[in-house]
N, C-alpha and C. Protein backbone atom coordinates (compact mmCIF):
# COMPACT_ATOMS: atom_id res chain seq x y z
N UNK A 1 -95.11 -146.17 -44.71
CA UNK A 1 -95.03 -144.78 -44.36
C UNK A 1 -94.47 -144.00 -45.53
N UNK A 2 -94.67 -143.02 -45.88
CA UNK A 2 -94.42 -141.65 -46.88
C UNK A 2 -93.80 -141.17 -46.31
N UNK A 3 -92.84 -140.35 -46.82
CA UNK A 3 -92.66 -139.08 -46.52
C UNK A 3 -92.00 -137.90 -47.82
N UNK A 4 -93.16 -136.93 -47.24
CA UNK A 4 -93.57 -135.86 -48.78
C UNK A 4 -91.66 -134.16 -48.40
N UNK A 5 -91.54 -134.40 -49.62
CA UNK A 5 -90.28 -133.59 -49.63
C UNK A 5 -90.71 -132.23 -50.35
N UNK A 6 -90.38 -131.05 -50.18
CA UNK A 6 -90.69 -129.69 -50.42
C UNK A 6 -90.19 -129.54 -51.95
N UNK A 7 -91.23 -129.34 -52.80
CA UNK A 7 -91.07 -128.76 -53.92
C UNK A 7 -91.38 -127.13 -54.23
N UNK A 8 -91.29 -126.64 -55.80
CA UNK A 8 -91.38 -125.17 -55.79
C UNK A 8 -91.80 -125.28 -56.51
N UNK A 9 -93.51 -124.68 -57.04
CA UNK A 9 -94.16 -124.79 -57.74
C UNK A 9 -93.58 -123.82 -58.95
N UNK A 10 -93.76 -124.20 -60.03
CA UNK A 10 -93.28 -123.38 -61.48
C UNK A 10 -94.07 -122.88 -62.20
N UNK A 11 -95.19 -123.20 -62.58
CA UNK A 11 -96.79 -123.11 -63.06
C UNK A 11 -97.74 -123.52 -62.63
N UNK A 12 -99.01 -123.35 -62.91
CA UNK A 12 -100.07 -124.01 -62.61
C UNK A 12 -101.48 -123.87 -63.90
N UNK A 13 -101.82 -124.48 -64.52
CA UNK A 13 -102.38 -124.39 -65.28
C UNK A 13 -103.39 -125.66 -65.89
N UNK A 14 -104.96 -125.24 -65.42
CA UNK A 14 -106.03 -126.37 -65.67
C UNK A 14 -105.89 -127.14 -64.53
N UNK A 15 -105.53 -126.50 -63.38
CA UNK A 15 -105.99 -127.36 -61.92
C UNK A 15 -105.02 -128.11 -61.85
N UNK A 16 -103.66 -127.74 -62.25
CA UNK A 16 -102.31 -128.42 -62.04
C UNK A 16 -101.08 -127.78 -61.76
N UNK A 17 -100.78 -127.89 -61.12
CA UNK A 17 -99.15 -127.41 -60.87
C UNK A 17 -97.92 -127.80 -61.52
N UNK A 18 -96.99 -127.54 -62.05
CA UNK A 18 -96.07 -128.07 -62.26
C UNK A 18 -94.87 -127.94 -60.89
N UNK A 19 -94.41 -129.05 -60.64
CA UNK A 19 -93.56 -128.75 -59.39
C UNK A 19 -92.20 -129.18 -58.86
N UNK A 20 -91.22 -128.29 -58.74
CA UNK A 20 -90.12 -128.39 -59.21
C UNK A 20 -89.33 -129.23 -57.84
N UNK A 21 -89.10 -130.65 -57.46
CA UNK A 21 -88.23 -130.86 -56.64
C UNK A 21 -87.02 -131.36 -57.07
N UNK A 22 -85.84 -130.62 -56.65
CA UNK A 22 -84.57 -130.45 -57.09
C UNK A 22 -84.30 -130.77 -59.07
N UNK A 23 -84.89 -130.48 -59.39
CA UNK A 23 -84.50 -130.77 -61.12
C UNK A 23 -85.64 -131.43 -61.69
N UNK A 24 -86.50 -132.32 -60.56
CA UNK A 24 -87.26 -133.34 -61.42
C UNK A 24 -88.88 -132.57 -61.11
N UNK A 25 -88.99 -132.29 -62.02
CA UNK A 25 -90.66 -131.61 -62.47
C UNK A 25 -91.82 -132.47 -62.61
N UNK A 26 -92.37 -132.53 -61.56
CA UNK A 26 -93.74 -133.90 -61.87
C UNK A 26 -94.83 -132.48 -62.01
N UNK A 27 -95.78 -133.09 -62.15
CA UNK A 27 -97.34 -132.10 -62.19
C UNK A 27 -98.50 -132.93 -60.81
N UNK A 28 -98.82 -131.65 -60.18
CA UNK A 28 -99.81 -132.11 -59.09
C UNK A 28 -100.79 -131.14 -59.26
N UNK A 29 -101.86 -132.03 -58.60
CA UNK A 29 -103.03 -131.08 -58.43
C UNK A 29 -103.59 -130.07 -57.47
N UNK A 30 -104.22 -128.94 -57.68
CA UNK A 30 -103.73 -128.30 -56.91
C UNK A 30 -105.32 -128.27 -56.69
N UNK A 31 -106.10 -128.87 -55.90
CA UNK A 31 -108.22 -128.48 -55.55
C UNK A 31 -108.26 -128.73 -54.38
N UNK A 32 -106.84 -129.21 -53.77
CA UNK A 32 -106.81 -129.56 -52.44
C UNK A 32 -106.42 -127.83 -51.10
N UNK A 33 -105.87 -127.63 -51.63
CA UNK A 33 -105.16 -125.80 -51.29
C UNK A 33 -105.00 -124.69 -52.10
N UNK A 34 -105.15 -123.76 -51.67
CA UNK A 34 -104.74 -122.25 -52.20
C UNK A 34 -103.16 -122.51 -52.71
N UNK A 35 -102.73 -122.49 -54.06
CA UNK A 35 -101.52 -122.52 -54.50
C UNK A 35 -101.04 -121.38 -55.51
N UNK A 36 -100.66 -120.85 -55.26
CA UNK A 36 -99.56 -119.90 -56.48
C UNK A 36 -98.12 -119.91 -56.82
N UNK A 37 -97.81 -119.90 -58.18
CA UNK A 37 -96.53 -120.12 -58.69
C UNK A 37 -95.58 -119.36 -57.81
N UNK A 38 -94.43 -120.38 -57.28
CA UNK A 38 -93.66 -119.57 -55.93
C UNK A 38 -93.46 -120.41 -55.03
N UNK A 39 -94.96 -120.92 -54.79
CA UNK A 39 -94.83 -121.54 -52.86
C UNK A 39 -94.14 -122.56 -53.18
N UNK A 40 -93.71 -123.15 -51.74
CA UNK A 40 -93.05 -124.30 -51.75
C UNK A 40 -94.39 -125.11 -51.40
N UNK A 41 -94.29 -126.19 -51.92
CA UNK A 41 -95.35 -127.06 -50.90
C UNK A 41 -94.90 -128.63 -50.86
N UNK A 42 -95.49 -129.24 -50.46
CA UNK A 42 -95.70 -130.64 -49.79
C UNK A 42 -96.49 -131.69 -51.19
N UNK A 43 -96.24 -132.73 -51.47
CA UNK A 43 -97.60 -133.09 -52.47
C UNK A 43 -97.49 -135.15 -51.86
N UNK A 44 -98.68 -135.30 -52.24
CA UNK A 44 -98.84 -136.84 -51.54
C UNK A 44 -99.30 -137.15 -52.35
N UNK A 45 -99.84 -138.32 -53.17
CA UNK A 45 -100.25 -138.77 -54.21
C UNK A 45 -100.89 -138.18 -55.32
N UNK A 46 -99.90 -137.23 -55.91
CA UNK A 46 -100.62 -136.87 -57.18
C UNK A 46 -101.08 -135.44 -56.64
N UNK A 47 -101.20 -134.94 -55.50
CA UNK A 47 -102.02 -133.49 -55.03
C UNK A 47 -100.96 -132.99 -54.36
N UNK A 48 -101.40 -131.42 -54.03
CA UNK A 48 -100.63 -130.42 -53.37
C UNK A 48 -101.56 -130.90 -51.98
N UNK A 49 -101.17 -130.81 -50.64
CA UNK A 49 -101.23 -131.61 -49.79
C UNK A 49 -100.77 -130.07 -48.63
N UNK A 50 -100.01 -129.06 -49.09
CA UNK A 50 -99.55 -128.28 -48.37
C UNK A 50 -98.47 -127.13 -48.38
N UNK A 51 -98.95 -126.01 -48.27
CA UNK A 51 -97.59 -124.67 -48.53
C UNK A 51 -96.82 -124.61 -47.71
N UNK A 52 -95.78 -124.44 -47.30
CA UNK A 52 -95.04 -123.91 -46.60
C UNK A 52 -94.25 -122.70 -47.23
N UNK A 53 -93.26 -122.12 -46.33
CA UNK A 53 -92.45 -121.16 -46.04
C UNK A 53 -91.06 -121.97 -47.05
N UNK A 54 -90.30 -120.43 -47.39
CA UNK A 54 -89.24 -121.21 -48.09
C UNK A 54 -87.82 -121.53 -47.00
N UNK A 55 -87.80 -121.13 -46.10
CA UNK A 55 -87.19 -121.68 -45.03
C UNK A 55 -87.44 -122.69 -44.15
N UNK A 56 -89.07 -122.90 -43.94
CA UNK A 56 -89.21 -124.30 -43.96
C UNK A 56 -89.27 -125.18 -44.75
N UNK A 57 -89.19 -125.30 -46.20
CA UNK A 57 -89.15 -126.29 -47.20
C UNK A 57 -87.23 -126.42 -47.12
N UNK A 58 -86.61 -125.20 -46.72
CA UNK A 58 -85.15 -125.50 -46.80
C UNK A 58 -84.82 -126.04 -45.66
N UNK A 59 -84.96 -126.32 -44.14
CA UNK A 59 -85.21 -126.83 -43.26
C UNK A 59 -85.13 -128.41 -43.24
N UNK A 60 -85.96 -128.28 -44.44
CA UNK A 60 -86.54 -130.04 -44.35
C UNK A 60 -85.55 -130.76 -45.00
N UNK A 61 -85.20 -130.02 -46.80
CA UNK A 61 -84.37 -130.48 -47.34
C UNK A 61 -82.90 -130.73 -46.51
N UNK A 62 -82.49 -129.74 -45.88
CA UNK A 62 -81.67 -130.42 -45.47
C UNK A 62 -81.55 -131.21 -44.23
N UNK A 63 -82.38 -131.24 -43.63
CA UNK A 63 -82.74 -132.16 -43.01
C UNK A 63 -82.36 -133.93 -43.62
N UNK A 64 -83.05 -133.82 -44.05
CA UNK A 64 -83.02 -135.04 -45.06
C UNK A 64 -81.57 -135.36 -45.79
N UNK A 65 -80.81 -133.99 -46.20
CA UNK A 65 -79.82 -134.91 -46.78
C UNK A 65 -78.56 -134.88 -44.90
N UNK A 66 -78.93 -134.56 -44.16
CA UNK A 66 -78.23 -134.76 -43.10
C UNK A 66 -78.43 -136.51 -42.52
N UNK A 67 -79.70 -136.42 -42.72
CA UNK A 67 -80.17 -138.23 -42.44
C UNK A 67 -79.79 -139.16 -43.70
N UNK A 68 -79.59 -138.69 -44.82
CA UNK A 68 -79.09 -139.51 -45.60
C UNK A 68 -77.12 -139.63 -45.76
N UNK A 69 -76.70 -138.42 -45.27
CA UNK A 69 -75.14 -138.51 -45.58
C UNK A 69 -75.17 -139.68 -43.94
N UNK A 70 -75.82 -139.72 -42.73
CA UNK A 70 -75.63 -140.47 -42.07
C UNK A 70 -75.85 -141.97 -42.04
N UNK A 71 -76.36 -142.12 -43.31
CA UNK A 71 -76.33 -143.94 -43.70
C UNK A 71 -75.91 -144.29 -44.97
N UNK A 72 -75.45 -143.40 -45.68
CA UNK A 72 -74.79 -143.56 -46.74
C UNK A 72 -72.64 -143.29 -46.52
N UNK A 73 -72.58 -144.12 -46.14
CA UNK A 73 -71.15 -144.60 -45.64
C UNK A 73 -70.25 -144.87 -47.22
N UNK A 74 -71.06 -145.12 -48.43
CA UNK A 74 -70.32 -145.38 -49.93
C UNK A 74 -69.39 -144.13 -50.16
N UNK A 75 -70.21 -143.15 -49.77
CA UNK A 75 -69.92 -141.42 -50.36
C UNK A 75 -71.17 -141.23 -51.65
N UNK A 76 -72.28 -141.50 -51.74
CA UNK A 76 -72.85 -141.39 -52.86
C UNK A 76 -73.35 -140.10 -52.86
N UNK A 77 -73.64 -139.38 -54.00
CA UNK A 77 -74.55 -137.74 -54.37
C UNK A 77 -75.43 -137.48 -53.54
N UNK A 78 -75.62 -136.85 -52.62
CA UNK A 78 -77.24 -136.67 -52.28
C UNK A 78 -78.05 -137.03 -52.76
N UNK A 79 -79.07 -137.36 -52.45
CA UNK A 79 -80.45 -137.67 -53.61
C UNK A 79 -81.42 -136.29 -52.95
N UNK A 80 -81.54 -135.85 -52.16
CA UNK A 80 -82.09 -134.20 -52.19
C UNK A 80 -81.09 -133.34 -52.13
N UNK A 81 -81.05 -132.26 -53.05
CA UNK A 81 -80.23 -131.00 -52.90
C UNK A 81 -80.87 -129.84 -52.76
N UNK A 82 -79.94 -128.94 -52.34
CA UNK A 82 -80.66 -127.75 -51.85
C UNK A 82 -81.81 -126.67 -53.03
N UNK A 83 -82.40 -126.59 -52.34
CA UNK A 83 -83.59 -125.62 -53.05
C UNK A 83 -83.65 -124.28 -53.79
């Protein structure tokens, strides 16, 4: 099972996005959806997969680090931070 975490697109240029989740910038493709520099979206192997709202991409994130401070008992950093 996957599960795709909300990035913020930064550019897009030659059918690619650059896409910003928390610090780390990968590049996806964007032939799958309507994308412009701004949205938050979703990406699954290599593609943009989905836009959302920036309150639902913040939603999720923390979502996620709520399920992670609950099994991480060490005290370790988040591994998602806020958007």
């Amino acid at each position: 099972m996957c599960v795709a975490i909300p990035g913020k697109v930064l550019s897009i240029e030659d059918g690619k996005a650059v896409v910003d989740f928390s610090g780390n910038q990968v590049k996806a493709y964007v032939g799958l959806v309507n994308v412009k520099v701004g949205d938050y979206v979703l990406v699954h192997a290599g593609c943009v997969i989905q836009t959302m709202k920036q309150q639902e991409a913040e939603e999720i994130v923390e979502l996620m680090n709520e399920m992670e401070s609950n099994h991480d008992s060490r005290g370790n950093q988040q591994l998602f931070k806020r958007i």
